[in-house]
Protein backbone atom coordinates (compact mmCIF):
# COMPACT_ATOMS: atom_id res chain seq x y z
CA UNK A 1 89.41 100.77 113.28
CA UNK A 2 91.76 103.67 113.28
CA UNK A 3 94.24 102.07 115.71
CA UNK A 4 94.40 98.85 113.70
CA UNK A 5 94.38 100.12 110.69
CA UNK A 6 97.38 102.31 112.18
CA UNK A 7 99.45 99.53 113.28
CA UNK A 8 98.59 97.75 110.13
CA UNK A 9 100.16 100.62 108.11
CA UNK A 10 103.45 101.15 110.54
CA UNK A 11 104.27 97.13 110.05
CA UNK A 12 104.01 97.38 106.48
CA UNK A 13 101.05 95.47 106.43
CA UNK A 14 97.82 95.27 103.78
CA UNK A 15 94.67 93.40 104.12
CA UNK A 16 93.27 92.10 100.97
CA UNK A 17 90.16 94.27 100.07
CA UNK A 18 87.03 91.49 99.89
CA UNK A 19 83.93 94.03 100.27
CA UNK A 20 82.83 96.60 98.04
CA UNK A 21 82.09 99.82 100.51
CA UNK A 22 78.88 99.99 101.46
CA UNK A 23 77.35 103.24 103.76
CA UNK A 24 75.41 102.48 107.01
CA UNK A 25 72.76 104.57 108.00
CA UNK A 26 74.69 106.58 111.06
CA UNK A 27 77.67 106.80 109.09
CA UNK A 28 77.75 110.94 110.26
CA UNK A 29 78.32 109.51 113.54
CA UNK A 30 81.67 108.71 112.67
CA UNK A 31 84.48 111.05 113.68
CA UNK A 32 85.72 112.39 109.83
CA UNK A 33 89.44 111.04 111.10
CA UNK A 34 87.96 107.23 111.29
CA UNK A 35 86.01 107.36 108.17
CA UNK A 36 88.80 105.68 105.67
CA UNK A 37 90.08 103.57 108.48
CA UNK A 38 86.19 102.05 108.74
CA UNK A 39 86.04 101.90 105.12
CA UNK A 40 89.34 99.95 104.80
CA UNK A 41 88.48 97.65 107.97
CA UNK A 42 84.82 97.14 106.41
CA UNK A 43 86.10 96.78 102.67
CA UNK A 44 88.44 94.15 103.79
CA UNK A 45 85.63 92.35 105.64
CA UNK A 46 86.71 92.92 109.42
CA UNK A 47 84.03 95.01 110.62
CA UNK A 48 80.63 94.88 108.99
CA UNK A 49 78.98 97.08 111.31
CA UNK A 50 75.09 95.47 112.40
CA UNK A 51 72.09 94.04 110.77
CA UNK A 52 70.20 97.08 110.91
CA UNK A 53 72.47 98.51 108.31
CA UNK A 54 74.66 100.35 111.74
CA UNK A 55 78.03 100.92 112.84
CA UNK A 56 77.56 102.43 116.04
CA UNK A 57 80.99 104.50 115.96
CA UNK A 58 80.13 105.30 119.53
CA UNK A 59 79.50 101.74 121.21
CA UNK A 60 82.20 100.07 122.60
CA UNK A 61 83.31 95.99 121.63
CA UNK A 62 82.38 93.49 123.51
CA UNK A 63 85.30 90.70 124.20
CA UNK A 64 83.79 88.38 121.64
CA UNK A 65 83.89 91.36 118.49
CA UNK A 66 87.75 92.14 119.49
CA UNK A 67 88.60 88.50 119.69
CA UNK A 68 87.08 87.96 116.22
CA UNK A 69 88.66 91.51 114.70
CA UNK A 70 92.19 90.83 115.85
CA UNK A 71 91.28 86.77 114.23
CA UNK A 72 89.75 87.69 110.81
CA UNK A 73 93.36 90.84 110.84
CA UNK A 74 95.94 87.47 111.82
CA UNK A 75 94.08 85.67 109.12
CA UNK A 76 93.96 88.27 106.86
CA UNK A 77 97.44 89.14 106.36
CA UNK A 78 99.07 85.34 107.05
C-alpha cells in the first residue's frame, strides 16, 4: 500500500475515496509508516483486508491480489 500509494502521489494521481475507514482486528501489526497509506488504499476500496475482519500487514500477495490491486488502481483513476 505504501509503494502505490507513493507512486500514486508522485504522478499527481487521486483515487476517489468509496469506503468509510473501517479498523481490522491486527491493525497494530501494521508498521505506523503504512497506516495512512492502508487507510487511503482501503478507503478507496483497493484493499479490504480478509473476512475475518484482517489485514495481515505481514503476508505477502499472491499473483491473483496484485493483478486485481494494480486493476481496481487503473480503474480507479481512468
Amino acid at each position: 500500500s505504501v509503494i502505490l500509494s507513493r507512486t500514486l502521489e508522485k504522478y499527481g494521481k487521486e483515487l476517489p475515496e468509496k469506503n468509510e475507514a473501517k479498523a481490522f482486528t491486527d491493525e497494530d501489526n501494521i508498521s505506523d509508516y503504512a497506516k495512512d497509506s492502508v487507510k487511503y488504499m482501503q478507503t478507496a476500496g483497493i484493499l479490504n483486508g480478509f473476512e475475518d475482519g484482517t489485514f495481515a500487514p505481514k503476508n505477502s500477495a499472491t499473483r491473483a491480489e496484485a493483478a486485481r490491486i494494480l486493476y481496481l488502481i487503473y480503474n480507479g483513476i481512468n
